[in-house]
Protein backbone atom coordinates (compact mmCIF):
# COMPACT_ATOMS: atom_id res chain seq x y z
CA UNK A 1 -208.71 -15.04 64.91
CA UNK A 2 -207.09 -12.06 63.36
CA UNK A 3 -205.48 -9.48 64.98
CA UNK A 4 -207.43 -5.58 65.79
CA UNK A 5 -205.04 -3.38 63.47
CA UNK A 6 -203.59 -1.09 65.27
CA UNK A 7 -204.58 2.86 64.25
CA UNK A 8 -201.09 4.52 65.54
CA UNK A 9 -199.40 1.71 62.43
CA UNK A 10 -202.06 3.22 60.18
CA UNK A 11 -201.40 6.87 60.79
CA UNK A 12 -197.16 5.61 60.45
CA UNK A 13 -198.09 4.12 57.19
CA UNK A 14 -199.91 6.62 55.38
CA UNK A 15 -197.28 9.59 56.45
CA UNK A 16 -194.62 7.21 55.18
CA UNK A 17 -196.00 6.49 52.24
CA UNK A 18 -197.49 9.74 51.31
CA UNK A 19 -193.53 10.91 51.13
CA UNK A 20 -192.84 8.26 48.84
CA UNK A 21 -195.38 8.55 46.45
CA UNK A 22 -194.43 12.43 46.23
CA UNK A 23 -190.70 11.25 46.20
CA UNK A 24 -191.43 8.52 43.51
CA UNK A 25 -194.64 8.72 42.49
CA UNK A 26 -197.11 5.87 42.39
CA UNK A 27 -195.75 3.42 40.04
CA UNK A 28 -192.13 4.05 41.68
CA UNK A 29 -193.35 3.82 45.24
CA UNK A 30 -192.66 0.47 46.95
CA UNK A 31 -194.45 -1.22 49.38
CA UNK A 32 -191.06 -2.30 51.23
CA UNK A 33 -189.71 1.21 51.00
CA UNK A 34 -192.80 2.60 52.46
CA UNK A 35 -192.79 -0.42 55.52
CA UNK A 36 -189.46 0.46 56.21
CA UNK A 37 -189.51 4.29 56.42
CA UNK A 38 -191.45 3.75 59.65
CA UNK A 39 -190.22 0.28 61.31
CA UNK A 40 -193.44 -1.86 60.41
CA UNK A 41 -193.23 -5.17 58.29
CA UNK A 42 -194.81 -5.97 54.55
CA UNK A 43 -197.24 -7.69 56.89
CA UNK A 44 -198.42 -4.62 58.43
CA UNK A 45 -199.24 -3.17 55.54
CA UNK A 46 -201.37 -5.71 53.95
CA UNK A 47 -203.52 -5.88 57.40
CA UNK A 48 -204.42 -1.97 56.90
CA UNK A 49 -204.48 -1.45 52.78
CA UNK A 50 -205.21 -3.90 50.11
CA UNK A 51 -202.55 -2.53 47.74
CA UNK A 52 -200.55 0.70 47.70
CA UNK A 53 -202.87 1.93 45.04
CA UNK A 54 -205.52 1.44 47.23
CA UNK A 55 -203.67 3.28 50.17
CA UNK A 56 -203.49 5.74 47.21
CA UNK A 57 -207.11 6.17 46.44
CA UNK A 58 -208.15 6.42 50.23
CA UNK A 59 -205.62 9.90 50.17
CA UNK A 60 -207.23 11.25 47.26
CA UNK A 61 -210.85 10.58 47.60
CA UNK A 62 -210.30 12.37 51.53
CA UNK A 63 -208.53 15.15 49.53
CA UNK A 64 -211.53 15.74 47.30
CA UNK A 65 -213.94 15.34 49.84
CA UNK A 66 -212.28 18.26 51.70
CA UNK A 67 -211.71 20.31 48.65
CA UNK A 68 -215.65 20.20 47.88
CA UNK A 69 -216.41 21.15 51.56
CA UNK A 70 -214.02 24.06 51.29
CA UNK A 71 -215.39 25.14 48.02
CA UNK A 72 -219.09 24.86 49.25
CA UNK A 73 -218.47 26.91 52.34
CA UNK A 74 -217.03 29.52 50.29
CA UNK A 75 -219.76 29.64 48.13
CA UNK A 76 -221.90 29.60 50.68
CA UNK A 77 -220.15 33.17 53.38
CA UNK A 78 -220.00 34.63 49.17
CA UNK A 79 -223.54 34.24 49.13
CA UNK A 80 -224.49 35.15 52.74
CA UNK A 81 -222.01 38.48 51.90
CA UNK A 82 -224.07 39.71 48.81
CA UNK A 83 -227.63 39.53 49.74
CA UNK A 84 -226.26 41.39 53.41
CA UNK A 85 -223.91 43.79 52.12
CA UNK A 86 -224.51 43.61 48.20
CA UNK A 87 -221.16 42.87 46.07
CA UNK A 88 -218.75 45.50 46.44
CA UNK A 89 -218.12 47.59 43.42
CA UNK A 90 -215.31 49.96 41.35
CA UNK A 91 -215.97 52.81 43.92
CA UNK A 92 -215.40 50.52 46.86
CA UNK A 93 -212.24 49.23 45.83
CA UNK A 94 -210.97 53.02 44.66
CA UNK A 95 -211.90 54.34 48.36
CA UNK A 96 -211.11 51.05 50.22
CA UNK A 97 -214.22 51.60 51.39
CA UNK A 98 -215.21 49.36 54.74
CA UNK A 99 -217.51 46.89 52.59
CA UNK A 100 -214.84 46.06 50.23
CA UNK A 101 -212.54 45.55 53.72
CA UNK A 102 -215.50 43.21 54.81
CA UNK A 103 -214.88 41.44 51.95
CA UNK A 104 -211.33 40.82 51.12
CA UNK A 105 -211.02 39.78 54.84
CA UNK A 106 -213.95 37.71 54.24
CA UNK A 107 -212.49 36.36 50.50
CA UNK A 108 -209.00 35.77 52.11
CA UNK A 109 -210.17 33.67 55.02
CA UNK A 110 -211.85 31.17 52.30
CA UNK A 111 -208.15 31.36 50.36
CA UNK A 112 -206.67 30.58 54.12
CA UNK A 113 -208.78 27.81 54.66
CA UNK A 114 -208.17 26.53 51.21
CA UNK A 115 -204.20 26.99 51.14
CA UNK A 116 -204.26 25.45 54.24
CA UNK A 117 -205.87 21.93 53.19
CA UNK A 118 -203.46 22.32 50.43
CA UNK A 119 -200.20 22.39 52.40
CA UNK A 120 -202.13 19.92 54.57
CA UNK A 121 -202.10 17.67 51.59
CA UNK A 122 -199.14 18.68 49.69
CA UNK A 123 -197.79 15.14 49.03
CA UNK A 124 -200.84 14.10 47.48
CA UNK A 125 -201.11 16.86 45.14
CA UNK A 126 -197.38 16.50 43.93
CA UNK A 127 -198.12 13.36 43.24
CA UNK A 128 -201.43 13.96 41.53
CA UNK A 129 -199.55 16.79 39.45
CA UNK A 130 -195.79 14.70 38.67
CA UNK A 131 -196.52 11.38 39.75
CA UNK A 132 -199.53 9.83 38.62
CA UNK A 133 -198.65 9.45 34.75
CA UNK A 134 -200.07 6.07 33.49
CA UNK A 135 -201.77 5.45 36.00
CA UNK A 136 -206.15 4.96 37.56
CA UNK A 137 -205.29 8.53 38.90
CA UNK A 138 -203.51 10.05 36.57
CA UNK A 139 -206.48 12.47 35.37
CA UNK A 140 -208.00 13.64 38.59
CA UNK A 141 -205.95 16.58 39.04
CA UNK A 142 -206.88 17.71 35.63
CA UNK A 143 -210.51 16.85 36.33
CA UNK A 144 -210.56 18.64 39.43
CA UNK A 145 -208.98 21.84 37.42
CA UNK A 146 -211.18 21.86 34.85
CA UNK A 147 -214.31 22.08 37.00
CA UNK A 148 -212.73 24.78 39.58
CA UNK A 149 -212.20 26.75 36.13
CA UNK A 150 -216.23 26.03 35.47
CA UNK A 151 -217.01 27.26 38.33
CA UNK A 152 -214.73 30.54 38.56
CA UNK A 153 -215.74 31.29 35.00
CA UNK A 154 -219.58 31.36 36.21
CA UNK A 155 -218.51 32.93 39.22
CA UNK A 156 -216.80 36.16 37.15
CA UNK A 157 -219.65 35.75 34.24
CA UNK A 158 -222.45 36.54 37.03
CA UNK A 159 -220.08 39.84 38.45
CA UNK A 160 -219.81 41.20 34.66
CA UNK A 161 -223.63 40.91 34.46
CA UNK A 162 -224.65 42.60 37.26
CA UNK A 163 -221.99 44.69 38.52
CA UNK A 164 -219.96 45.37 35.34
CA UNK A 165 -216.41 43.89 36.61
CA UNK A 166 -214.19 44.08 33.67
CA UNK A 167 -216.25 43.45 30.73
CA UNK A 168 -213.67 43.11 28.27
CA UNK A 169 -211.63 40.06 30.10
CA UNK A 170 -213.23 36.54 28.91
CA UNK A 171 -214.64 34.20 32.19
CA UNK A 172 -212.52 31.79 31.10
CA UNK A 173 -209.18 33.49 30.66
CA UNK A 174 -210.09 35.02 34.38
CA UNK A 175 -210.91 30.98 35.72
CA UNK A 176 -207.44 29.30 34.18
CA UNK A 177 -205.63 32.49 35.94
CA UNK A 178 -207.24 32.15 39.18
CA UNK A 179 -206.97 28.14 39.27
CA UNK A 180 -203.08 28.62 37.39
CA UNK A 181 -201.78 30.45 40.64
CA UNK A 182 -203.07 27.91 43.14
CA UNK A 183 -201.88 24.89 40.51
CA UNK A 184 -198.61 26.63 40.91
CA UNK A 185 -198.34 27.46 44.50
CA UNK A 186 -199.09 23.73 45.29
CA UNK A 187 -196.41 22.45 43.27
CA UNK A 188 -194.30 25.23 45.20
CA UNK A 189 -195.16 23.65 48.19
CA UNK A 190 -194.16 20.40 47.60
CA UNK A 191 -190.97 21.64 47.18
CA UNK A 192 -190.91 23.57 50.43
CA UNK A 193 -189.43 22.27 54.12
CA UNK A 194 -191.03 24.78 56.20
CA UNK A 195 -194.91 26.32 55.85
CA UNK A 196 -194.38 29.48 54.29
CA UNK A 197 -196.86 32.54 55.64
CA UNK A 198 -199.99 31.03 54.01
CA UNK A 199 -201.81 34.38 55.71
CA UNK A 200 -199.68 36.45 53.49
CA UNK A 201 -200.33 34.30 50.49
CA UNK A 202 -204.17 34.37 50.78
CA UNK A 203 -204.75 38.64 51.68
CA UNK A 204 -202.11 38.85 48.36
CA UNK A 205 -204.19 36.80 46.22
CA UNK A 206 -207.56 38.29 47.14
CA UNK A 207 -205.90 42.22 46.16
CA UNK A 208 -204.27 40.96 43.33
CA UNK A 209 -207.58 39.25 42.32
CA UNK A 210 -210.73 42.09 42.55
CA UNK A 211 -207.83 45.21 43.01
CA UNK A 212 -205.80 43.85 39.99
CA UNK A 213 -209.56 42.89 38.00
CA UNK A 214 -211.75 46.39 38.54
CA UNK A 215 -212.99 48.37 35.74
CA UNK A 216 -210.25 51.66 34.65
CA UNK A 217 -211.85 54.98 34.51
CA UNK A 218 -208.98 54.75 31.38
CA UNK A 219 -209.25 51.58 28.97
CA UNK A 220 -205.95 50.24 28.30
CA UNK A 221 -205.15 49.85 24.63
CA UNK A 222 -206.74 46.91 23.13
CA UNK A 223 -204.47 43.92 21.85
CA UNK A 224 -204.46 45.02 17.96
CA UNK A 225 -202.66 48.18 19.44
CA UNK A 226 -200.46 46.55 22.15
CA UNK A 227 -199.42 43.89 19.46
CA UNK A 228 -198.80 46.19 15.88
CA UNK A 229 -195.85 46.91 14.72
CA UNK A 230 -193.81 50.11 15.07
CA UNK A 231 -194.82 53.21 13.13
CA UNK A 232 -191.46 53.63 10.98
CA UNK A 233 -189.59 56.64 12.71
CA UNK A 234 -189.26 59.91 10.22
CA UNK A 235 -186.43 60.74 8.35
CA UNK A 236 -184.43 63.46 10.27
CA UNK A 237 -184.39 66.87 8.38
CA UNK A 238 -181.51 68.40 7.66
CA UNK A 239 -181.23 71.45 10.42
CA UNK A 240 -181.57 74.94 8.87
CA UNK A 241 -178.43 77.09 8.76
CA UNK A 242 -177.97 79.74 11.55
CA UNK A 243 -178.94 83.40 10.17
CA UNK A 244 -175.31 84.52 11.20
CA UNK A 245 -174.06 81.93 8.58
CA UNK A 246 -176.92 82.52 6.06
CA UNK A 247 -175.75 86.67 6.06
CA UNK A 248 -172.20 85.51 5.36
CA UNK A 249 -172.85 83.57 2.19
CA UNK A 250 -174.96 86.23 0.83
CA UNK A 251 -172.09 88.62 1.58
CA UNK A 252 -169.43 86.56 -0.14
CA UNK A 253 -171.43 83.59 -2.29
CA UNK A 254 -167.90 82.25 -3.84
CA UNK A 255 -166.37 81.82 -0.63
CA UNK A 256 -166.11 77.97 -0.05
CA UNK A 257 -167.77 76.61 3.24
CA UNK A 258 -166.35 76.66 6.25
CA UNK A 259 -165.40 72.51 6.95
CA UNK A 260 -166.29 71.07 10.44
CA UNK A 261 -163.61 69.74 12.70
């Protein structure tokens, strides 16, 4: 009869070897290493996961499954917002007006809950980003970019149809620089020791975000202007002579000028 594995062994395992796959990604990580870093034998490991790949997979398909809850119930309190409140607009954000409160607190919260998951899971994603080269996994982090960019990019294409938010900036520019900062800030984290103020992060992103994206009562100069040349500077004119000195010449026309010191 084989023996019940035991859950506490499990939970040891998976923390151990969720620091060495971040610390030596998944080709480098070693079962023995892993076994080690928390007391258990090569035995122990094998009763619980078929492979460390496979100890691996289990990591990232919970990550995703969380990541599409997250996203779901943010789509889901952005929907609930708009047909309640409508979506806040240019004059909201100018006058900070208590709808556009509502919803930064509202937009933050979702960026909380999703920064959150992310420190949660910060090995895994430094090992999806650094350590998954040549590998089953080594395009799921790319994958999973690509369709949060989708989905941002329909996301800001529906604002600029019906409620004008900054026409002249492409979906698509708007998606890589939304899903850029949080690429970055979880490869920040992996390098962290302590939890930074994720509260902090998530109201900063959400002003940055609509305050940094609403529509200028001044356009700011296109990119042919920001990105010509420099009009050549004039030629400086030669400064006129004062009238005192002008009176003295006429007085005296073959006295020789007067050299500077």
């Amino acid at each position: 009869m084989s023996r019940p594995a035991d859950p506490k062994a499990r939970s040891a395992l998976i923390a151990a070897a969720r620091a060495e796959f971040a610390r030596r990604g998944v080709k480098g990580a070693r079962v023995g290493d892993i076994t080690a870093a928390c007391g258990l034998s090569k035995g122990a490991f094998y009763l619980h996961f078929p492979s460390k790949e496979g100890l691996f997979g289990s990591l990232v398909e919970a990550f995703v499954k969380e990541l599409e809850r997250v996203s779901l119930k943010r789509l889901t309190c952005m929907e609930h917002f708009r047909a309640e409140h409508g979506q806040p607009g240019p004059a909201d954000v100018a006058a900070c007006s208590e709808r556009y409160q509502h919803f930064l607190r509202m937009e933050a919260a979702s960026d909380l809950e999703m920064l959150e998951l992310m420190w949660e899971s910060r090995e895994v994603v430094t090992t999806l980003i650094v350590g998954s080269q040549d590998t089953a996994f080594e395009s799921v982090m790319w994958d999973l970019v690509d369709r949060e960019v989708d989905r941002i990019s329909q996301e800001f294409r529906h604002l600029q149809g019906h409620h004008g938010e900054s026409p002249d900036v492409d979906p698509g520019l708007f998606g890589s620089f939304v899903v850029g900062t949080y690429l970055l800030l979880a490869r920040q984290m992996g390098r962290l020791t302590h939890k930074p103020d994720l509260a902090s992060w998530a109201t900063g992103i959400q002003r940055l975000m609509h305050e940094g994206t609403a529509p200028r009562s001044k356009p700011l100069p296109s990119s042919q202007t920001l990105l010509a040349p420099p009009a050549p500077v004039a030629a400086r004119t030669p400064s006129t002579p004062s009238t005192r000195r002008r009176h003295a010449r006429a007085a005296n026309p073959h006295r020789p000028p007067r050299k500077r010191p």
